[in-house]
Structures are given as C-alpha cells and as structure tokens.
Protein backbone atom coordinates (compact mmCIF):
# COMPACT_ATOMS: atom_id res chain seq x y z
CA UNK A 1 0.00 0.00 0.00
CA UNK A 2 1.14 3.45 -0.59
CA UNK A 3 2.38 5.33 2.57
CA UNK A 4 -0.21 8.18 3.08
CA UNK A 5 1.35 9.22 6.34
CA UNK A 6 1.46 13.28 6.05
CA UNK A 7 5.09 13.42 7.28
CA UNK A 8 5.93 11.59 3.66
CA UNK A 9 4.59 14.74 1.69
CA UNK A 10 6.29 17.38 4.08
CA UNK A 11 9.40 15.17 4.64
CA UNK A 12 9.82 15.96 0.51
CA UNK A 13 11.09 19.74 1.27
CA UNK A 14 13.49 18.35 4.02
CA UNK A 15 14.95 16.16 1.67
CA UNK A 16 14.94 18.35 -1.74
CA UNK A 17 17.50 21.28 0.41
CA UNK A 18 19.10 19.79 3.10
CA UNK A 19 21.33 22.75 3.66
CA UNK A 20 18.85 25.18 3.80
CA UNK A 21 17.38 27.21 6.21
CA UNK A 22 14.56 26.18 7.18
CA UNK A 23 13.17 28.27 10.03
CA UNK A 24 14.86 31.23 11.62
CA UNK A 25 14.04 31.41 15.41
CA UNK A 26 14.40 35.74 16.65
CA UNK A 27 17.32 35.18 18.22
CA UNK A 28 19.29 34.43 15.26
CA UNK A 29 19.38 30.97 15.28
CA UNK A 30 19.00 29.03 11.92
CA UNK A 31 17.53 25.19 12.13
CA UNK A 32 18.31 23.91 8.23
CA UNK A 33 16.11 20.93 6.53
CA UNK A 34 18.89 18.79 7.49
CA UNK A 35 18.38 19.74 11.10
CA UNK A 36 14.40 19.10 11.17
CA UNK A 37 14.95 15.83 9.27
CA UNK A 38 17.73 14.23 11.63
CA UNK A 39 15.59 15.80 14.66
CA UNK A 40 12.53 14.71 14.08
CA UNK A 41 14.37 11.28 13.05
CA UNK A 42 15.61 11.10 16.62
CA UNK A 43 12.34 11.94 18.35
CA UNK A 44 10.25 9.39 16.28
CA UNK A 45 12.90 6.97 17.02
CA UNK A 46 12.49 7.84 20.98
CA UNK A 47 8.52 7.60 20.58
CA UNK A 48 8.41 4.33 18.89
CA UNK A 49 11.12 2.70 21.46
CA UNK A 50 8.06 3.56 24.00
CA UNK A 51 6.30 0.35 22.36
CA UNK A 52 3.18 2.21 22.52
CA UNK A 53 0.20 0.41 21.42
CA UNK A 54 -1.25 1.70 17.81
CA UNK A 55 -3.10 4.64 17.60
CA UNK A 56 -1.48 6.35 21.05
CA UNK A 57 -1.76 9.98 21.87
CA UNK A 58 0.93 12.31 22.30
CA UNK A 59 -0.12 15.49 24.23
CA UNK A 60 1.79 18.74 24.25
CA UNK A 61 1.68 21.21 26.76
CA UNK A 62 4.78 23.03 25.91
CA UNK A 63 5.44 26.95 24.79
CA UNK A 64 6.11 27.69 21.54
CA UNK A 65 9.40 26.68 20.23
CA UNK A 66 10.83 25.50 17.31
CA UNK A 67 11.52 22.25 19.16
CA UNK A 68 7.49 21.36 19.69
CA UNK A 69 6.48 22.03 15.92
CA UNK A 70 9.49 18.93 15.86
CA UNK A 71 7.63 16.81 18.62
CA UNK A 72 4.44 17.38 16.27
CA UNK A 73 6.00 16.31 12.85
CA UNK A 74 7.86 13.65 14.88
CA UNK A 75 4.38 12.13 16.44
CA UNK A 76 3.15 11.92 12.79
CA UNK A 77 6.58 10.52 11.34
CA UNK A 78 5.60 7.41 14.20
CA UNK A 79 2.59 7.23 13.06
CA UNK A 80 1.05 8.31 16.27
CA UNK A 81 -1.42 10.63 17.14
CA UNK A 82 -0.58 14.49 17.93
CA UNK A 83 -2.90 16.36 20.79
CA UNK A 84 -1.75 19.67 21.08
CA UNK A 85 -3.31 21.57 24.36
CA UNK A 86 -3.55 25.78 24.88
CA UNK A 87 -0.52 26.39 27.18
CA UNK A 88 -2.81 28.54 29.45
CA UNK A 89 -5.38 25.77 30.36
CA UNK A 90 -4.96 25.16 34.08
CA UNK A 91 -5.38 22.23 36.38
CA UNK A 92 -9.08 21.28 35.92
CA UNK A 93 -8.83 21.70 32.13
CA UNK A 94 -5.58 19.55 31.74
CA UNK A 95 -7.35 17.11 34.06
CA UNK A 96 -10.06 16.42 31.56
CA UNK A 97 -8.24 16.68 28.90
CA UNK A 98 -5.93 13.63 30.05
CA UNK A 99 -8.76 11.74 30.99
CA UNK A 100 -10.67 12.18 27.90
CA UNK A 101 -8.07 11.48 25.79
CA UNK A 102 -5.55 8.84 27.66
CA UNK A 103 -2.37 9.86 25.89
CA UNK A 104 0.78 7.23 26.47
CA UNK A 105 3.30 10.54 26.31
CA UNK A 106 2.54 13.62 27.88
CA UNK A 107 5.13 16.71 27.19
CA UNK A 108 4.83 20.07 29.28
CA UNK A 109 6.70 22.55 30.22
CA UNK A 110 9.49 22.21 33.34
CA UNK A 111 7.65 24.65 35.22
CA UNK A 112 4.20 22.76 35.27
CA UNK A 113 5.83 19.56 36.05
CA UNK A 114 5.01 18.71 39.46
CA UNK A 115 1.10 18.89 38.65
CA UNK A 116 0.95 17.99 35.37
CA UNK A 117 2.91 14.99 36.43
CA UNK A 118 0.04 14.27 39.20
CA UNK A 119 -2.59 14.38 36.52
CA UNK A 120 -0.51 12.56 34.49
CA UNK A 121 -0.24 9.58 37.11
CA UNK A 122 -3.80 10.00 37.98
CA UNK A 123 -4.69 9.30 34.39
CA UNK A 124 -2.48 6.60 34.08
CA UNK A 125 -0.41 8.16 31.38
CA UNK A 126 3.19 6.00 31.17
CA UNK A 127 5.50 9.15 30.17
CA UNK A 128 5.65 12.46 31.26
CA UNK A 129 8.72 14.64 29.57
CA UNK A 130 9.37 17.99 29.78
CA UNK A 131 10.52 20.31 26.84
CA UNK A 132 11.69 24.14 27.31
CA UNK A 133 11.62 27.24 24.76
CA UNK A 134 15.41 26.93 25.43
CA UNK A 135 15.94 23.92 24.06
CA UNK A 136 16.29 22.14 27.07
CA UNK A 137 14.19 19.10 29.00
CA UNK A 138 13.87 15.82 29.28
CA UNK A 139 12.57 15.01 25.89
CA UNK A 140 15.66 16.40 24.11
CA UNK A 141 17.94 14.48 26.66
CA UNK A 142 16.58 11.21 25.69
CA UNK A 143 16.01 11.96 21.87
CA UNK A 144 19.63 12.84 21.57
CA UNK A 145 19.90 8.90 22.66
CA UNK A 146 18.24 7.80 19.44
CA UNK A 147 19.69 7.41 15.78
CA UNK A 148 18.86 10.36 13.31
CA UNK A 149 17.57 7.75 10.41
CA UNK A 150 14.28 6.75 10.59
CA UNK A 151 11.57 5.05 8.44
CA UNK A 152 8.03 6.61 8.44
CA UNK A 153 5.23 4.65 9.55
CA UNK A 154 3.02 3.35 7.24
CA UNK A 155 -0.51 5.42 7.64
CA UNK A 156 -3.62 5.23 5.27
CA UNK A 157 -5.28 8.05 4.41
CA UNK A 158 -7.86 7.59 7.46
CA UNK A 159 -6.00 7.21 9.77
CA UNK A 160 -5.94 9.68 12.83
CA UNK A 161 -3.09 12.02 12.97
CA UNK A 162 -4.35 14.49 15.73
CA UNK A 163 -6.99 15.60 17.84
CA UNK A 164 -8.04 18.92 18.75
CA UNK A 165 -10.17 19.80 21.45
CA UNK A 166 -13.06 22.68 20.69
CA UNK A 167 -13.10 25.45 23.06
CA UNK A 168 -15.95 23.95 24.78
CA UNK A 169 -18.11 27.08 25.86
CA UNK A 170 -21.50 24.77 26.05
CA UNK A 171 -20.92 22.14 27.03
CA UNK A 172 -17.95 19.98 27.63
CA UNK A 173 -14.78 20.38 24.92
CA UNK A 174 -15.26 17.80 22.15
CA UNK A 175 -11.66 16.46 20.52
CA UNK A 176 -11.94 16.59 16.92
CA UNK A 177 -10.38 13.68 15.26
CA UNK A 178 -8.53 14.77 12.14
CA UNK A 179 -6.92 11.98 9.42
CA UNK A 180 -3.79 12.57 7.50
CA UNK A 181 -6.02 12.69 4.48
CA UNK A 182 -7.87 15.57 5.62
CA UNK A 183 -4.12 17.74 6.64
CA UNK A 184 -2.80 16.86 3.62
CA UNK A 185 -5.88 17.69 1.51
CA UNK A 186 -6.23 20.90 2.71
CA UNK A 187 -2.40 21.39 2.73
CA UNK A 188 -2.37 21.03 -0.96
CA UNK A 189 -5.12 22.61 -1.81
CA UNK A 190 -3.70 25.80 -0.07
CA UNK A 191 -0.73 25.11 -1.39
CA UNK A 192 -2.17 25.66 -4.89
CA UNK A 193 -5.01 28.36 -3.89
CA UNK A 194 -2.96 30.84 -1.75
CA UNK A 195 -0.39 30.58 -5.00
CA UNK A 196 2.74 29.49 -2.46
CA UNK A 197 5.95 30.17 -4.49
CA UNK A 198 9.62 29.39 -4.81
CA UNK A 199 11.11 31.75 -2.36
CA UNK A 200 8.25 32.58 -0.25
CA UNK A 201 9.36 33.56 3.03
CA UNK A 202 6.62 33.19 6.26
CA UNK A 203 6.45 35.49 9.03
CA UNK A 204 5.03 32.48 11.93
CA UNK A 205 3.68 34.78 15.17
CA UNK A 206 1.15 32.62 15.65
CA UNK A 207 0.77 29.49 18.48
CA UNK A 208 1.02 26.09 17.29
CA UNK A 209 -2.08 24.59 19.69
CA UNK A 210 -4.63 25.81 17.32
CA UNK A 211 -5.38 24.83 13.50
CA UNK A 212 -4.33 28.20 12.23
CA UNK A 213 -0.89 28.21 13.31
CA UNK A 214 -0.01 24.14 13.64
CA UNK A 215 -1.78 23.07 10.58
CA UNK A 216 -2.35 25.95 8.03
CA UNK A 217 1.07 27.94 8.79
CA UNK A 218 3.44 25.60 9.12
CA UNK A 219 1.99 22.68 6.81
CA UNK A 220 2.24 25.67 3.76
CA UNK A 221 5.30 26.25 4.46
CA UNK A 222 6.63 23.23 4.81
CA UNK A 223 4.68 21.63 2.17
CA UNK A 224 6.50 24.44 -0.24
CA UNK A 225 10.12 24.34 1.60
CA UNK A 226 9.54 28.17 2.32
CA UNK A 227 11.70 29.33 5.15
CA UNK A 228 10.04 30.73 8.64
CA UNK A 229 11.02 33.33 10.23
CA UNK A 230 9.95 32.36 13.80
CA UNK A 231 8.32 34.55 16.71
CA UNK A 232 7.70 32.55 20.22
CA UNK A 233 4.55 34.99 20.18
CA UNK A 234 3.76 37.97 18.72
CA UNK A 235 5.15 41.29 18.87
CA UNK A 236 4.50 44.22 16.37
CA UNK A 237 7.31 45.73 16.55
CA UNK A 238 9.54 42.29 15.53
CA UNK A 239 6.83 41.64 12.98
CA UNK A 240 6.87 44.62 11.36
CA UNK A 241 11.04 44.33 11.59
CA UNK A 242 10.61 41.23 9.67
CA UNK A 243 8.42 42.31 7.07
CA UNK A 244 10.90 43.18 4.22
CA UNK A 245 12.68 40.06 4.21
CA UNK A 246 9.15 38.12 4.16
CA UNK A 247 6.57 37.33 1.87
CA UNK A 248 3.57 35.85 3.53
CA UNK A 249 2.04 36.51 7.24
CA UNK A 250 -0.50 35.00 8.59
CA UNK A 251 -2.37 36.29 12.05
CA UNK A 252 -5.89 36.67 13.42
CA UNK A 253 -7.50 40.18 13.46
CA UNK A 254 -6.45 41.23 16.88
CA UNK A 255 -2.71 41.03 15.70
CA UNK A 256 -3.97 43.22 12.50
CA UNK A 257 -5.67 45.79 14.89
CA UNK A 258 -1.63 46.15 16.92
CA UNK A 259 0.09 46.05 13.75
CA UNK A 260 -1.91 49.55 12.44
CA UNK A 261 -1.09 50.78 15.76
CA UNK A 262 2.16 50.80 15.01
CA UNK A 263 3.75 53.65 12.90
CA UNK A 264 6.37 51.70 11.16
CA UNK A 265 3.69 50.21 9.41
CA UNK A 266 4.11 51.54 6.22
CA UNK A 267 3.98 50.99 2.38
CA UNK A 268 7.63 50.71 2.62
CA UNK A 269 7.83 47.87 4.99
CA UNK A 270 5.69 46.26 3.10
CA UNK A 271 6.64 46.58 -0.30
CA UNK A 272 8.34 43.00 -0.56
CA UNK A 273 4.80 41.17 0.93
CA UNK A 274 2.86 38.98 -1.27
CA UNK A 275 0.05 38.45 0.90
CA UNK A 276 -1.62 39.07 4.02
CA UNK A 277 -3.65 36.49 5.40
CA UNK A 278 -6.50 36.68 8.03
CA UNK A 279 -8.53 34.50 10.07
CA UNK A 280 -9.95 32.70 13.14
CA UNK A 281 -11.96 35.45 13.76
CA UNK A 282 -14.21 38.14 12.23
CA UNK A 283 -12.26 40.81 10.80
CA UNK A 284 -14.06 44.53 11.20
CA UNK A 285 -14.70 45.90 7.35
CA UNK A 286 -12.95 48.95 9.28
CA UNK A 287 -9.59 46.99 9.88
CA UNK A 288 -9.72 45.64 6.58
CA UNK A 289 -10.01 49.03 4.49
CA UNK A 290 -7.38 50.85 7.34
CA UNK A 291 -4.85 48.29 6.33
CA UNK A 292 -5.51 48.76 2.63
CA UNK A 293 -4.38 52.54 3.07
CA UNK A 294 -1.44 52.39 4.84
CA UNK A 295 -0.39 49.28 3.60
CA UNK A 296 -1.72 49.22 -0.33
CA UNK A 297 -2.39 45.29 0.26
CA UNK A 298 -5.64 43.86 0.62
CA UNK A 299 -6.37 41.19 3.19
CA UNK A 300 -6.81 38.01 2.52
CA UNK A 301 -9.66 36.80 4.91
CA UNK A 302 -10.81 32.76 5.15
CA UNK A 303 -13.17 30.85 6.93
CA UNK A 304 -12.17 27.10 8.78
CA UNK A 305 -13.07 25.14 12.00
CA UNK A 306 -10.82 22.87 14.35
CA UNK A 307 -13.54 20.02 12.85
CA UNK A 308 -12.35 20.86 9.21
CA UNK A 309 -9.03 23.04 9.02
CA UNK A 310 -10.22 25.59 6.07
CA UNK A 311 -13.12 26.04 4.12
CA UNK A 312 -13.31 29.03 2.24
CA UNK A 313 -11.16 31.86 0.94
CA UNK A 314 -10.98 35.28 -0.73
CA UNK A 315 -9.08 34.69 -3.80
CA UNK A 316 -5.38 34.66 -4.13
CA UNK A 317 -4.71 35.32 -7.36
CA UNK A 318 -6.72 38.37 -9.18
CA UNK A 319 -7.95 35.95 -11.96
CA UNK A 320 -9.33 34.36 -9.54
CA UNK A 321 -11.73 37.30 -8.22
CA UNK A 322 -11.03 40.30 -6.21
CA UNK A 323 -11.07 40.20 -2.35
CA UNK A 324 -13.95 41.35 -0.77
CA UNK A 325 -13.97 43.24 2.84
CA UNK A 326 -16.79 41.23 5.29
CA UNK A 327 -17.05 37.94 3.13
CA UNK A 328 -14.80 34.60 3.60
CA UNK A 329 -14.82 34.16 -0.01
CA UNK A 330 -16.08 31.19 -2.00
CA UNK A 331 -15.41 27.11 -1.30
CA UNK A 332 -12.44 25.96 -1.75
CA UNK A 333 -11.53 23.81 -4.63
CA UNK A 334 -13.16 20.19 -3.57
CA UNK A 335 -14.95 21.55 -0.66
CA UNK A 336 -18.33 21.90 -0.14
CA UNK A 337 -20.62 24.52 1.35
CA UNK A 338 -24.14 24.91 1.29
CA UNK A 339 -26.53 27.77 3.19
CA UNK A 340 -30.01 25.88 4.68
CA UNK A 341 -33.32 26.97 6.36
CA UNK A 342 -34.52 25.37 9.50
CA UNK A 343 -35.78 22.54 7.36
CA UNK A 344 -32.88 21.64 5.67
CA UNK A 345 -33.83 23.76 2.46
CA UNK A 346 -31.65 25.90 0.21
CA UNK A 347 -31.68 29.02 1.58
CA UNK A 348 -32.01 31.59 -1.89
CA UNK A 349 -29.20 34.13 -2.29
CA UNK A 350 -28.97 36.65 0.33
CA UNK A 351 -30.83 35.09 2.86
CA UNK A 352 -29.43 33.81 6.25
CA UNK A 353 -29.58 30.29 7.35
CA UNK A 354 -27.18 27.27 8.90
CA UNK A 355 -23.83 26.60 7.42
CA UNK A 356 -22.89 22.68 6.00
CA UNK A 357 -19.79 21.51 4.61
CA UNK A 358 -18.41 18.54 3.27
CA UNK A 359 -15.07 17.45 1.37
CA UNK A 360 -12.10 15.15 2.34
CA UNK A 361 -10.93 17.86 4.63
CA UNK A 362 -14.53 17.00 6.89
CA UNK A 363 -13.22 15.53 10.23
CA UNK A 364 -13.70 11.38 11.03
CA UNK A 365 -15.76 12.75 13.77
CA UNK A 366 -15.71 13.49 18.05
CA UNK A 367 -13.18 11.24 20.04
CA UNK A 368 -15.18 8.86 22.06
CA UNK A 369 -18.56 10.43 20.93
CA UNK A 370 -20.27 8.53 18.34
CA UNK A 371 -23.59 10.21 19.43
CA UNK A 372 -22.62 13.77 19.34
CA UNK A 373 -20.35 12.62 15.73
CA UNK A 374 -24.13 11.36 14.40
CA UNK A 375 -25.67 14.37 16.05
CA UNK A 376 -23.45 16.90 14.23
CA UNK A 377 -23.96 15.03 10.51
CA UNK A 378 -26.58 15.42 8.08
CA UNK A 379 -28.42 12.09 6.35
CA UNK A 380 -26.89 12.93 3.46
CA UNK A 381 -23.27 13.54 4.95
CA UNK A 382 -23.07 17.12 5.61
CA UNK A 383 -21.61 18.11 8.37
CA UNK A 384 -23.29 20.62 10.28
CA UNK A 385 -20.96 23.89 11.44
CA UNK A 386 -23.03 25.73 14.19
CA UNK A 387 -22.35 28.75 12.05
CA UNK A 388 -24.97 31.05 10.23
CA UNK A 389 -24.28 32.39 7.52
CA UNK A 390 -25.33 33.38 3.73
CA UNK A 391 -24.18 33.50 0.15
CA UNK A 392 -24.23 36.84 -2.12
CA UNK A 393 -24.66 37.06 -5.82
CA UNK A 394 -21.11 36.19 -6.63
CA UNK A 395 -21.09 33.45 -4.24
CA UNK A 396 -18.90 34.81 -1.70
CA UNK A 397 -19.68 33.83 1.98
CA UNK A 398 -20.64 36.29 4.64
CA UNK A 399 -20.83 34.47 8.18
CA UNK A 400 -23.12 35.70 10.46
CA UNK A 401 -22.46 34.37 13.75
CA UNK A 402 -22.89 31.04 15.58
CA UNK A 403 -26.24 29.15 15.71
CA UNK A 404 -25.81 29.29 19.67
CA UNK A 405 -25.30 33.12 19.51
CA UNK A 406 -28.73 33.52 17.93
CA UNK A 407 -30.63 35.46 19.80
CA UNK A 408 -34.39 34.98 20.13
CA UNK A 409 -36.23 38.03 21.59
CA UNK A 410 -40.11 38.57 21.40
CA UNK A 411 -40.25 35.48 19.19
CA UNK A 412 -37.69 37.33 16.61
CA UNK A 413 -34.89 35.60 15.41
CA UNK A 414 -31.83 38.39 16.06
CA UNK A 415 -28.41 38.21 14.17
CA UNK A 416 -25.71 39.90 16.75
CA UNK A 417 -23.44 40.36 13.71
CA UNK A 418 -26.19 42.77 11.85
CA UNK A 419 -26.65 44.62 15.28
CA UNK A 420 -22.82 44.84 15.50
CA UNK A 421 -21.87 46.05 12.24
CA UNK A 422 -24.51 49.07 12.43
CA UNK A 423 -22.47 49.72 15.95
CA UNK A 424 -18.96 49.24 14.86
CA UNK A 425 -19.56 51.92 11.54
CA UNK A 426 -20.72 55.10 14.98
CA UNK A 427 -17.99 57.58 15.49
CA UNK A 428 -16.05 56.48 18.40
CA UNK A 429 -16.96 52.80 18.55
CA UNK A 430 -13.69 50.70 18.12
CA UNK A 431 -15.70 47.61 18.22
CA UNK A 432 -18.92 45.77 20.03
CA UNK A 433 -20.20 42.62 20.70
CA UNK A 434 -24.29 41.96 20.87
CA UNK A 435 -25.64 39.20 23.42
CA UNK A 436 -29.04 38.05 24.66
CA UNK A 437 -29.87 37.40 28.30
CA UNK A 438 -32.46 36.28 29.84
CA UNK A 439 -35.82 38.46 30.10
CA UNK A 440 -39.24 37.89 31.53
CA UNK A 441 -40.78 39.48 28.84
CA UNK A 442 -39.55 38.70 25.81
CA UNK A 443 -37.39 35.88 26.65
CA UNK A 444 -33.91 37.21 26.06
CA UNK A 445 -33.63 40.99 25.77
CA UNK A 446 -30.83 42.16 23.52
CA UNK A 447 -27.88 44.13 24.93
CA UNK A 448 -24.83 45.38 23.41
CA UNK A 449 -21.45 45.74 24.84
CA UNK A 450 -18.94 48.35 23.31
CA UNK A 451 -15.62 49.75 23.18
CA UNK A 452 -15.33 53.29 22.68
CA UNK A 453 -11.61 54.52 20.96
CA UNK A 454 -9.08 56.55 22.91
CA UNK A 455 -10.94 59.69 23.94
CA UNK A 456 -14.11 59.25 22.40
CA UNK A 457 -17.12 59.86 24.80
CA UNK A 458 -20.15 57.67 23.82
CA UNK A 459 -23.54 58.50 24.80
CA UNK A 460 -26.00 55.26 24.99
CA UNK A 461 -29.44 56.44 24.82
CA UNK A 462 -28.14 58.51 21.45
CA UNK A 463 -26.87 55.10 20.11
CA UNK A 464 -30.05 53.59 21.16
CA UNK A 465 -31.78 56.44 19.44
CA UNK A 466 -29.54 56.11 15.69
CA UNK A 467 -30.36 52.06 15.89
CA UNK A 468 -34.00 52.96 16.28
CA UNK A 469 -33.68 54.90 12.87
CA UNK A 470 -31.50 51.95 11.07
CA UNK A 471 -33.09 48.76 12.12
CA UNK A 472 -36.29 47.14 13.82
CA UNK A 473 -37.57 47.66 17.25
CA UNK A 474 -37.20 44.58 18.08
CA UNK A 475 -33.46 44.17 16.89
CA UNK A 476 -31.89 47.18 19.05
CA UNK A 477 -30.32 46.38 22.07
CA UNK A 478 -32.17 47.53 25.72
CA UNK A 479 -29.01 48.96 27.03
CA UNK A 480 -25.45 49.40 26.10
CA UNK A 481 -22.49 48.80 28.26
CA UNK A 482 -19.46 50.61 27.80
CA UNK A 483 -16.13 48.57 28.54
CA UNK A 484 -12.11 48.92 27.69
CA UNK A 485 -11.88 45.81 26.13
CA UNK A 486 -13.86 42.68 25.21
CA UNK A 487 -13.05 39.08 26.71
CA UNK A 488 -11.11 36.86 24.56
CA UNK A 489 -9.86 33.68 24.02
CA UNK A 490 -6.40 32.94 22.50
CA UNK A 491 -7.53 33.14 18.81
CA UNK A 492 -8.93 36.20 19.31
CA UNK A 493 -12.62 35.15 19.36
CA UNK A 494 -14.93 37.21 21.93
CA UNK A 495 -16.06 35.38 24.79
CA UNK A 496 -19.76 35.81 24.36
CA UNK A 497 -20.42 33.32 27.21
CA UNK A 498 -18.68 35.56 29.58
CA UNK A 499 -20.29 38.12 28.39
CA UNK A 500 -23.65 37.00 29.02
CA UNK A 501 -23.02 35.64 32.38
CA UNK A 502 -22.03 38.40 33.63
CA UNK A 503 -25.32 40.37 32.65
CA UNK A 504 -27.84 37.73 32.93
CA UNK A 505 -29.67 38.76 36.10
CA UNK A 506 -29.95 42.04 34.06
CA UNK A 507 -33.71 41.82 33.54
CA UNK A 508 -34.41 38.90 35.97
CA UNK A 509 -34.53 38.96 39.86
C-alpha cells in the first residue's frame, strides 16, 4: 500500500535542500532541513522505542518553540497521534483533557511539572517529559539517545493524525479527530489556492495549539520548503522588523488591529509582501479598508473550524476574483458549502440560514462520541458547522455568527453580527459585541457591549436612538455597556459566554 502518512509529503522539502534554512528562530538561530529531518528522526525513534500500542496519543503542553512544531511532525513521522493543548489551560482543564483522551506521552513545560505529572499519574499516562523554549528538557535528553535515520510509519489516508479539542463554551470540549487525508488535503489545496511560491518567506507569530498556526502555517510552508522566520509569540514591533525580508504573514484580526497601531507600518515595509492572510476570527470591514491605506495590500480573509481546518477563501490570485472586505470568499476547490433553512432547504441568495460543509478535509468525527459525531452530521453527509451564515450574488460567503449566539427576543430571530456592524460603523466605537440574556418578557432581551476609541465619549441612549432609525424595534439592544476591552480567548474570538453571564440577572430577579 502506498504510505499516506502526512510526514511523507512534508518530509519531501526536508529532503529536496538539506542545507537550507529552514526556520529562523528571533534570536538568530538558523535550524536547516537537514536539522528538522535528523531531529525529528531522533524523536520518532524515541517515541516508537516507548512500544506504545497503535493509535497512542501524544499530548503537548509546551510553549512555543521551534523544538514542539518537531515533537508534532515527529508524532506523525511514528505514526502516532498528535494532541496539542492551549498552554494557558490550568489544572481542571488539563485534568479532563488527560482523561478524555488517555495519551501514552505527555510533554509540558518544566515549570508545570510537578502537577501535570500528578494528573498525568492520575490518568495513568506511562510518560511524562518535559521540553523548554530553550531547548532544554527531558525530551531532548533522551532523543539525543536515538539514531537520526528513521523510516516513516506506514498510515492510510484515514488514519488519525491528531486531535483537537473545541473550546468547549457549552458544554464539555469535544476532541476533533482529524486523518492525515484531511491535513494533507487541505495542505495542498492551499498550497495551490494561496499561490505558495519558490522563495516565499513566512512570518510564523502565531501558536502552534490551534489549527491556524499548527496546521495551516506551518503545513504551507513546509509543504512548499519556504523558510520561517519564527516569533515565540507575537510582537508588532519584531513583525513589522521582519516584514521586508518576508513574503507571507498570517495572524488573526487582533494582531492586524496592533500592527496599524504601530507607525512603522508603512507601504515601505511592506513593499516586498505577497500576501496578508487573516482568520480565526471576524475581521471589522474597518480593519480591513485601514490596512488597505497604509499598507496598499488587501487582506486576505478565510473561513475554517478545528472540525475541518479551512473552508473558504478570498481569492489569491486576481484571476481568480477580487477580495472582498466582510465575506470569507467562496469554497475551496473540492470543498463543499451549502446555506439551509430550519428545514434543511436551500436558503435563496442573500438570505441567512445554517452553514454545511463537506469534502475530504470533513473531520472522522468526536473522540469517544459517536452520538454527538451522528448528532453533528446530516443524512446525506453534511456536516453541520453551528455557524450562520449566507451567500451573495457572486457566491462569496458572509458568516453571520454562531447558531448558539442567535438570539431569540419577542419570538424574533436576532443576528448579533447585523446589530454589530450598524455599531462598529458610529464615530467612536472601536468595536462591540451583541448578546441576549435572559428576560421575563420577551425571553432574552438584547444588549450590546462596546468599546469606545481613545478619547471618544459615547452617549447610549443617542446610540439607542440612531439604531431605532437603522433597524427594527425589536433588533436594538435595551441597554449598552461601555467597557475597555472585550473578553477573549487565544484566537482572538470574543467570549460571548462571559459576556452574558455576567449580565444575565440584568432583567431577571
């Protein structure tokens, strides 16, 4: 059979320019193809001298390093199965985690060692190894034990290659089960989409826990044996540095947001940039135009889940279409998306309704929940998102919101996204974020939570008053909160759940 372990395809630009660099860490230090191939040689060769029954988990709890994205393509290159966990979850979280999934290797930091190796033993997890952002720990002691050659392990398509846990704000988190067929799907269809060149250079400031940064980051680059220049976490100011000996960046809105807050953001910096790449969250139409003035580029924003790394896309290439501001562009090649009504119907253009997908880059389904898997899928195999959304004429996607963000007020269905794009275009709002809470009249009253810019002084019942001349009665919010910031979670996304915990005894005793 033909070896459809992903490490095989990425492995190719290891082997095609050994002396290369490969990724550039901020402190100077150069890893070549060479390096990543002998490393992650070494590390397979310590996993699979473990004797760890097929199908194992490997969790990671580490910082950012070069040194992790190794433990990840090294967990694929055995032919295990890569769990990658947010380094801020705490105690209780890592608990669950550990029981849910029952990895045979756990890796964490040297500082969370003493609990995480109480969990660990709790959960009856065999290894426990620590690995550094210096390059030290346990893990690298013992890998430096092993031989550098190693033979990948032979993987069908199907086969699991990691799981990643949803954020889990109703509900318990639910790991996501993703194949090497669906990574390296995806990976090549990006590959070809996005238009990845011979020399292109990517700026990585992302974290390598999460889809956007593990999977659709680093698999492009490696896929096309593009160099990274490597940032343990973002910082403007070393991005921006970066930026005329890059092509490609890749970051979620919030990092777009800093990055125009920084004057050495200029046409000038960016002159050698191909493209600028957006996602994980909704970026504001304002963002999006701001960055096309100082910058002259035009943001590329896309649309994915942790269920089915990405979906959509703005187009890359001009032939392809222009870019439009507030959409997540059209399906991908091989991908399919498809707006519904409450019954399952076609919604017609320009109306709102759920979100389906399907294509080989569709999850196998929830670890250890066949129910919730079944729950999730359509008869007819579509997999159901949670997202609302709706197609325009040209067949670019707008999304909406999230199914459980709906709000549902006087028996009117309420989109917060229409709500908070009439908010977000007031003088002096930097951005909002519309929730429902519980009311004994209507059943959830609508409120809206906003962040005024530097200096601005915002006035709510002359808000209230504009919406009232813009949209429905029943759409504009009973009271708006003013607030610094809004919660949220790693990725950028706004906490809407804090959000409407904290005001739910608003209109209830």
């Amino acid at each position: 059979m033909k070896n459809e372990n992903l490490f095989c395809a990425l492995q190719t630009a290891f082997l095609a320019r050994p002396d290369g660099i490969a990724i550039e860490t901020e402190d100077g230090l150069g890893y070549t193809w060479n390096d990543l191939e002998r490393a992650t040689a070494m590390l397979a060769n310590l996993l699979e001298s473990l004797q760890l029954p097929a199908g194992s988990r490997v969790a990671a709890h580490t910082d950012k390093s070069v040194e992790a994205l190794m433990l990840y393509l090294a967990t694929l290159r055995a032919g295990l199965v890569y769990l990658p966990l947010n380094t801020a979850y705490q105690r209780a979280e890592l608990e669950y985690f550990l029981n849910d999934a029952q990895p045979g290797v756990v890796v964490c930091a040297s500082r969370n060692l003493p609990w995480v190796r109480e969990l660990a033993d709790a959960a009856g997890v065999a290894h426990v190894y620590t690995l550094d952002a210096d390059r030290t720990g346990t893990l690298l002691e013992q890998a430096a034990r092993q031989g550098d050659r190693h033979a990948p392990a032979r993987r069908r398509a199907d086969d699991l290659a990691a799981i990643l846990y949803t954020s889990g704000t109703t509900g318990r988190s639910k790991g996501a089960m993703l194949t090497h067929g669906n990574l390296l799907s995806n990976a090549l269809t990006l590959k070809d989409y996005w238009d990845w060149q011979p020399g292109d250079v990517l700026i990585h400031a992302l974290p390598i826990f999460h889809v956007h940064g593990l999977f659709v980051a680093s698999h492009g680059a490696l896929l096309n044996g593009s160099k990274m220049l490597w940032l343990s976490k973002f910082e403007p100011r070393a991005v921006i540095e970066r930026l005329p000996r890059a092509t490609v960046f890749m970051g979620v809105p919030t990092l777009y947001v800093r990055l125009l807050a920084e004057p050495g953001l200029t046409r000038e910096a960016c002159a050698r940039m191909r493209l600028f790449i957006s996602g994980s969250a909704p970026l504001l139409i304002e963002t999006f135009r701001e960055w096309q003035a100082r910058t002259g580029h035009t943001i590329l924003e896309r649309y994915g889940m942790s269920e089915t790394v990405m979906l959509t896309s703005n187009p890359c290439r001009a032939a392809d279409g222009e870019r439009i501001g507030g959409t997540v562009g059209k399906p991908l090649p091989g991908v399919g998306v498809r707006v519904v009504d409450d019954a399952g119907q076609p919604c017609p253009v320009g109306e709102i309704g759920h979100v389906q997908v399907r294509g080989p880059n569709v999850f196998k389904g929830y670890w250890r929940m066949p129910e919730k898997t079944a729950e999730e899928f359509t008869a007819d195999g579509w997999f159901r998102t949670g997202d609302v959304g709706r197609f325009d004429e040209r067949g670019y996607l707008t999304i909406v919101g999230r199914s459980k963000d709906l709000i549902i007020s006087g028996g009117y269905n309420v989109y917060p996204a229409e709500i908070e794009g009439h908010l977000n275009e007031m003088p002096g709002v930097a951005e909002s974020a519309v929730v429902g809470v519980p009311h004994a009249d209507f059943g959830e009253g609508v409120i809206a939570i906003v962040v005024p810019r530097p200096g601005a002084q915002l006035d709510e019942a002359e808000m209230i008053a504009r919406l009232k001349q813009q949209i429905a009665n029943y759409k504009v919010p009973k009271r708006i909160f003013f607030e610094p910031e809004l919660p949220r979670n790693a990725m950028g996304k706004v906490q809407k759940n804090l959000l409407r915990e904290q005001h739910r005894a608003l209109f209830v005793s």
